[in-house]
Protein backbone atom coordinates (compact mmCIF):
# COMPACT_ATOMS: atom_id res chain seq x y z
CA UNK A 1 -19.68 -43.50 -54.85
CA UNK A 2 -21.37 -40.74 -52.78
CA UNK A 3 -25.01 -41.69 -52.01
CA UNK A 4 -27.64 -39.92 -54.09
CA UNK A 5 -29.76 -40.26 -57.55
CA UNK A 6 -27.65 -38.21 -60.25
CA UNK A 7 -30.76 -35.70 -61.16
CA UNK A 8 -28.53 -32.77 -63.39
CA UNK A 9 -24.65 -32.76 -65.06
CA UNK A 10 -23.13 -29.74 -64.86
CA UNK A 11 -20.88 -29.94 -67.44
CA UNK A 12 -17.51 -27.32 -68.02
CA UNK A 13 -17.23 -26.21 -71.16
CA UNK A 14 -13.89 -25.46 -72.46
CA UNK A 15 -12.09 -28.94 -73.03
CA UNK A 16 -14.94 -30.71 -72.04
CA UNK A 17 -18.02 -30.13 -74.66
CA UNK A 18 -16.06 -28.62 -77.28
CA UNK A 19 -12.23 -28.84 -78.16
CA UNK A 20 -11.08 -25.25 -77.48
CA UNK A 21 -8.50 -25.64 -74.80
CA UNK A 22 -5.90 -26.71 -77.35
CA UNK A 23 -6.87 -23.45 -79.10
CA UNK A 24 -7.10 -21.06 -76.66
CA UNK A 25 -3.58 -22.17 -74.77
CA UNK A 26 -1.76 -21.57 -78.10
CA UNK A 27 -3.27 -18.61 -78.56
CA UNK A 28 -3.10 -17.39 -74.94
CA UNK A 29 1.08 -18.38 -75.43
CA UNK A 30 1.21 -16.64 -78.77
CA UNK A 31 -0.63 -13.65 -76.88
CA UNK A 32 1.85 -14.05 -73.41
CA UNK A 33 4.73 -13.78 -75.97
CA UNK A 34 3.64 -10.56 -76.74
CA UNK A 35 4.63 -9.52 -73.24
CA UNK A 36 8.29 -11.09 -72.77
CA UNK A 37 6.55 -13.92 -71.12
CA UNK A 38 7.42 -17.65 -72.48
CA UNK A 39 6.10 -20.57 -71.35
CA UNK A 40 6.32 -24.02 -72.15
CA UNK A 41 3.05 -26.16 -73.14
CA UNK A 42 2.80 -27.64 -69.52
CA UNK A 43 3.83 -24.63 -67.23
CA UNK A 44 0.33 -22.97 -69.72
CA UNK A 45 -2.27 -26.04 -68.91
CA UNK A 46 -0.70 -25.88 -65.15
CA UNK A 47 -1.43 -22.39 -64.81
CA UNK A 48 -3.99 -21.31 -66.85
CA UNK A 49 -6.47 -24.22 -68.03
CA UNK A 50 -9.98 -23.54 -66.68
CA UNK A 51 -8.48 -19.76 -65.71
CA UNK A 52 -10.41 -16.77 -66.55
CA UNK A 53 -9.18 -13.41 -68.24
CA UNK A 54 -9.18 -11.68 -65.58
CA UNK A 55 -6.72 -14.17 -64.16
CA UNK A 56 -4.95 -14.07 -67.38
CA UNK A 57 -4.65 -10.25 -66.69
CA UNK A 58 -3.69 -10.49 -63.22
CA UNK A 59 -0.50 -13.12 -64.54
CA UNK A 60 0.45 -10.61 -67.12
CA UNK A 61 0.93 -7.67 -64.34
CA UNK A 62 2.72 -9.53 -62.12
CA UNK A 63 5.10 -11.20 -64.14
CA UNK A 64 5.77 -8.03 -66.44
CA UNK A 65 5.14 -5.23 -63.43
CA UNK A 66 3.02 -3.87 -66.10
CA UNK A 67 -0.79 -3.51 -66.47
CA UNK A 68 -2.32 -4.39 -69.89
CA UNK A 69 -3.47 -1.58 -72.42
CA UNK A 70 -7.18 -1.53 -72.19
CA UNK A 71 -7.69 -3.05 -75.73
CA UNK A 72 -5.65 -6.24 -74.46
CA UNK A 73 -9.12 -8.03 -73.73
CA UNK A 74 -10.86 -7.32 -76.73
CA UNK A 75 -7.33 -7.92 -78.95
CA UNK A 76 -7.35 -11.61 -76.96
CA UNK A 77 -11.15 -11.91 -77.89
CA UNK A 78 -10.60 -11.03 -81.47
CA UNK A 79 -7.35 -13.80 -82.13
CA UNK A 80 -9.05 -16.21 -80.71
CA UNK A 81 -12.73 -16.15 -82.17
CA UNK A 82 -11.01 -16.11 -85.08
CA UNK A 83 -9.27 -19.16 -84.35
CA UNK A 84 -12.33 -20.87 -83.04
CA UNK A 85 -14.17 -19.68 -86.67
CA UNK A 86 -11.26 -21.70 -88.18
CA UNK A 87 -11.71 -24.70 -86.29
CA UNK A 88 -13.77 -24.94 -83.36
CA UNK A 89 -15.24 -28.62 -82.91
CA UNK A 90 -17.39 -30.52 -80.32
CA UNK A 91 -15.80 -33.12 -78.18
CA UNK A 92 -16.49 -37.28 -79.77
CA UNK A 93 -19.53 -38.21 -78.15
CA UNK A 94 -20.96 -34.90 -76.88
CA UNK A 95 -24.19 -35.14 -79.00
CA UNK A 96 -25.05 -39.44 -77.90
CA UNK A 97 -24.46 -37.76 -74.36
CA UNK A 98 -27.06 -35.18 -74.55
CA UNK A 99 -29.44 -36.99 -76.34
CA UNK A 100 -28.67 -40.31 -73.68
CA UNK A 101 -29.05 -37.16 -71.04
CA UNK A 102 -32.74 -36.48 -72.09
CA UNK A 103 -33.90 -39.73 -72.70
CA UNK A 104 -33.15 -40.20 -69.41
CA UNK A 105 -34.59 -36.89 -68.00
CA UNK A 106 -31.54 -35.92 -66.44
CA UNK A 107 -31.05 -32.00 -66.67
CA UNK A 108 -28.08 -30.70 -67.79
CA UNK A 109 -26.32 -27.10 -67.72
CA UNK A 110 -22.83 -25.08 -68.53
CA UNK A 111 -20.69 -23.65 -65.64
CA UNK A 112 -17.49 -22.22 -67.45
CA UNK A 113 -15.08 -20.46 -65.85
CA UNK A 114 -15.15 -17.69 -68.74
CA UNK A 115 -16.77 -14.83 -69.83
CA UNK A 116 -20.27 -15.07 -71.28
CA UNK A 117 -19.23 -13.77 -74.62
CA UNK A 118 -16.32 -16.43 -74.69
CA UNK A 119 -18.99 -18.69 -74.11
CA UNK A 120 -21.77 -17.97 -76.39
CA UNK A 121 -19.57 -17.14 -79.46
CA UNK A 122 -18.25 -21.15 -78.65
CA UNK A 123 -21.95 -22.10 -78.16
CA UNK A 124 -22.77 -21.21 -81.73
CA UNK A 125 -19.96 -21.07 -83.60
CA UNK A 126 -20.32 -25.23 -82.43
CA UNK A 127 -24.30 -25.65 -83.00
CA UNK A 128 -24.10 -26.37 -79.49
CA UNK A 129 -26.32 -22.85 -78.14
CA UNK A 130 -29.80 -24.79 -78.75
CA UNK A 131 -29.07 -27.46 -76.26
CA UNK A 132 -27.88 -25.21 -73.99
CA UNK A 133 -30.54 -22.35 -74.32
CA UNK A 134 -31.20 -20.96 -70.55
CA UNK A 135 -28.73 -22.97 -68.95
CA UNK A 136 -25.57 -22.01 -69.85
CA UNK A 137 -23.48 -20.18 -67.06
CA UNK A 138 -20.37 -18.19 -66.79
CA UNK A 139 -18.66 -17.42 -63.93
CA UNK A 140 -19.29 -13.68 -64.85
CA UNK A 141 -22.38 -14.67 -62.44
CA UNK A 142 -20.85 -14.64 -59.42
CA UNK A 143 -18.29 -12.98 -57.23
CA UNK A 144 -15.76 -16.13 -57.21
CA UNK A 145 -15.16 -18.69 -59.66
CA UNK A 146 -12.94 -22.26 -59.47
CA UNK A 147 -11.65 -23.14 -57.66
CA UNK A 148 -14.14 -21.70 -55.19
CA UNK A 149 -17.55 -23.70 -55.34
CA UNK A 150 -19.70 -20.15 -55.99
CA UNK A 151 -20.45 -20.97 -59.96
CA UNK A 152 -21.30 -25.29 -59.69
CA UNK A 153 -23.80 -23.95 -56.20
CA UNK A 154 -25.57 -21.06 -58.37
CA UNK A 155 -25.86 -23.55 -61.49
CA UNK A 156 -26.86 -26.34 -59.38
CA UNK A 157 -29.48 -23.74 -57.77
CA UNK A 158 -30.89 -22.60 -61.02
CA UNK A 159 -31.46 -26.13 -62.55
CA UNK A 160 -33.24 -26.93 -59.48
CA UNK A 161 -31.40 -29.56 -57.84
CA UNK A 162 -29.29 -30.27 -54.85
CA UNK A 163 -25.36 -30.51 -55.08
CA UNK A 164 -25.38 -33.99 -53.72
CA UNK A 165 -28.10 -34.95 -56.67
CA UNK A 166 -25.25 -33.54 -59.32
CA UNK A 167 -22.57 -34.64 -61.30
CA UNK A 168 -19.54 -32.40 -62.60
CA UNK A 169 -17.80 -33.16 -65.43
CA UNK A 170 -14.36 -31.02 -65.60
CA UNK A 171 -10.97 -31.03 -67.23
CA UNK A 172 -9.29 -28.79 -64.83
CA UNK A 173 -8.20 -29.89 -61.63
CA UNK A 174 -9.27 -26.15 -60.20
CA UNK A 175 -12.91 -27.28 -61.30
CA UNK A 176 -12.56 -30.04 -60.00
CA UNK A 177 -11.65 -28.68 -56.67
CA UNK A 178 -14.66 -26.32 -56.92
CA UNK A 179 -16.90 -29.11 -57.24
CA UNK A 180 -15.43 -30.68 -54.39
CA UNK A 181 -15.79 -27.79 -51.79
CA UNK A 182 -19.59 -27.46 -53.47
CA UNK A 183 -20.07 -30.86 -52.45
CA UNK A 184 -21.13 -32.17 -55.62
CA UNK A 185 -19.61 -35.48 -56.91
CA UNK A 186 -16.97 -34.91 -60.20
CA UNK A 187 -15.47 -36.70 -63.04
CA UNK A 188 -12.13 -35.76 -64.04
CA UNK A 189 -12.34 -35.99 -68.50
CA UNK A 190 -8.96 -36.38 -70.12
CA UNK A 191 -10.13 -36.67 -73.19
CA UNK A 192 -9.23 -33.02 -74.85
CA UNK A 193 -6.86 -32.91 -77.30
CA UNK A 194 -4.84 -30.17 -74.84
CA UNK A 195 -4.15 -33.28 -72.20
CA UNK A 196 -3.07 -35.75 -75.20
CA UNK A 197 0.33 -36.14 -73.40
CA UNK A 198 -0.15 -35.90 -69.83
CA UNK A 199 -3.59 -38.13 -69.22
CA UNK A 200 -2.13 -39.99 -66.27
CA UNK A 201 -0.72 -37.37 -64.32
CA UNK A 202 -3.70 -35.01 -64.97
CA UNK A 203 -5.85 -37.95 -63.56
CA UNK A 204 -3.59 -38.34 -60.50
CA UNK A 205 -4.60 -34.63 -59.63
CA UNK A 206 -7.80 -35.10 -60.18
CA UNK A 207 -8.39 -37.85 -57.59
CA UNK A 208 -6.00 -35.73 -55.76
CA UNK A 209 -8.71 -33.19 -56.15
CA UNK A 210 -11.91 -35.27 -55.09
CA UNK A 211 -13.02 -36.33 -58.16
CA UNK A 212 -13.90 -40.00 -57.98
CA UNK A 213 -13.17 -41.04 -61.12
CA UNK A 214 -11.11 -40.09 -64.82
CA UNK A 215 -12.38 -40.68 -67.96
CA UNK A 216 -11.45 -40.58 -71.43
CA UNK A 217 -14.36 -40.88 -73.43
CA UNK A 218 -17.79 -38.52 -72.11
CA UNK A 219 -20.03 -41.91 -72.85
CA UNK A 220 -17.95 -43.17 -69.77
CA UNK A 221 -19.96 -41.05 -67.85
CA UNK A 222 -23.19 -42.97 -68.31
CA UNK A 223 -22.13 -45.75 -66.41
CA UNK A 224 -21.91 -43.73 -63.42
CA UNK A 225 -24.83 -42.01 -63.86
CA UNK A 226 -26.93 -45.61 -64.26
CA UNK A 227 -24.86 -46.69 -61.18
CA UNK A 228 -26.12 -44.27 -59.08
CA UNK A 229 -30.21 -44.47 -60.43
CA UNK A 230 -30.55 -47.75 -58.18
């Protein structure tokens, strides 16, 4: 365990805090179809889980040799709010976290690798946007996201703390690698619904990654966090 007190989680937020990976891959497939483009269920979490549009954009043009009609963006947007209306729901646990989080006086943020209107539609189409008011971030803040360590360094800055004093929590082995050139301990969560059938390989690339340890459950990560107050 890397020395240091744990002092803020920075938490992803697609597969993490709420359950929208599994949604947002089908749709994203659905969407690729649309373009001659077919991919099975692992080539999408392989290529695209924690990805943002714009890297969905770039994969579209060079597969296809084609750039996307301008509308493509806000057509992706539209299918899959409307899927996360439907049936959008917080991760087991997620609400006991926060609440363990404060009680503790540990701070606590967002750093998703999408768009800030991804994000806040999520935030309160979940009830989740009052925890997170003022410290939710997108990587629409900086020049790089994951797997470069740009967005976990500016959250990390505007919560106040250090990297070593931080914990990630990430279900995408890009974020994971983010977190590891930022220098900030990670925890590789397995629990989405999207990485049901491949938990032990996904773990293997975590700790491939850095991370220094998996979990299933997001209460797990308590028992680091105490581990690391002495």
């Amino acid at each position: 365990m890397p020395h240091g007190r744990t002092k803020a989680v920075i938490f992803d937020f697609d597969g993490v805090l709420v359950n929208s990976e599994i949604i947002a891959l089908a749709e994203l497939r659905d969407s690729l179809s649309d373009f001659g483009i077919r991919l099975d269920w692992n080539e999408l979490i392989d290529t695209f889980l924690g990805a943002s549009f714009e890297d969905i954009q770039a994969y579209v043009e060079r597969e296809t040799g084609k750039v996307p009609e301008p509308g493509f963006r806000e057509s992706w947007y539209a299918r899959l709010f409307a899927r996360y209306a439907r049936g959008l729901k917080v991760i087991p646990g997620v609400l006991e976290l926060l609440d363990q989080l404060d009680a503790r006086r540990i701070g606590y943020c967002v750093a998703s690798g999408g768009s800030y209107k991804r994000l806040d539609f999520a935030l309160g189409v979940t009830g989740l946007r009052s925890r997170f008011d003022g410290r939710a971030f997108s990587a629409d803040s900086v020049s790089r996201g994951k797997p470069e360590p740009d967005l976990f360094l500016y959250a990390a800055g505007r919560l106040g703390v250090g990297p070593r004093d931080c914990l990630v929590v990430e279900d995408a082995v890009a974020g994971v690698r983010a977190a590891t050139a930022a220098g900030i301990p990670s925890l590789g969560f397995v629990g989405g619904s999207h990485l049901a059938d491949r938990r032990a390989m996904h773990g293997q690339q975590f700790r491939g990654a850095g991370a220094i340890a998996v979990i299933e459950d997001l209460r797990q990560m308590l028992t680091f966090i105490d581990d690391r107050l002495v």
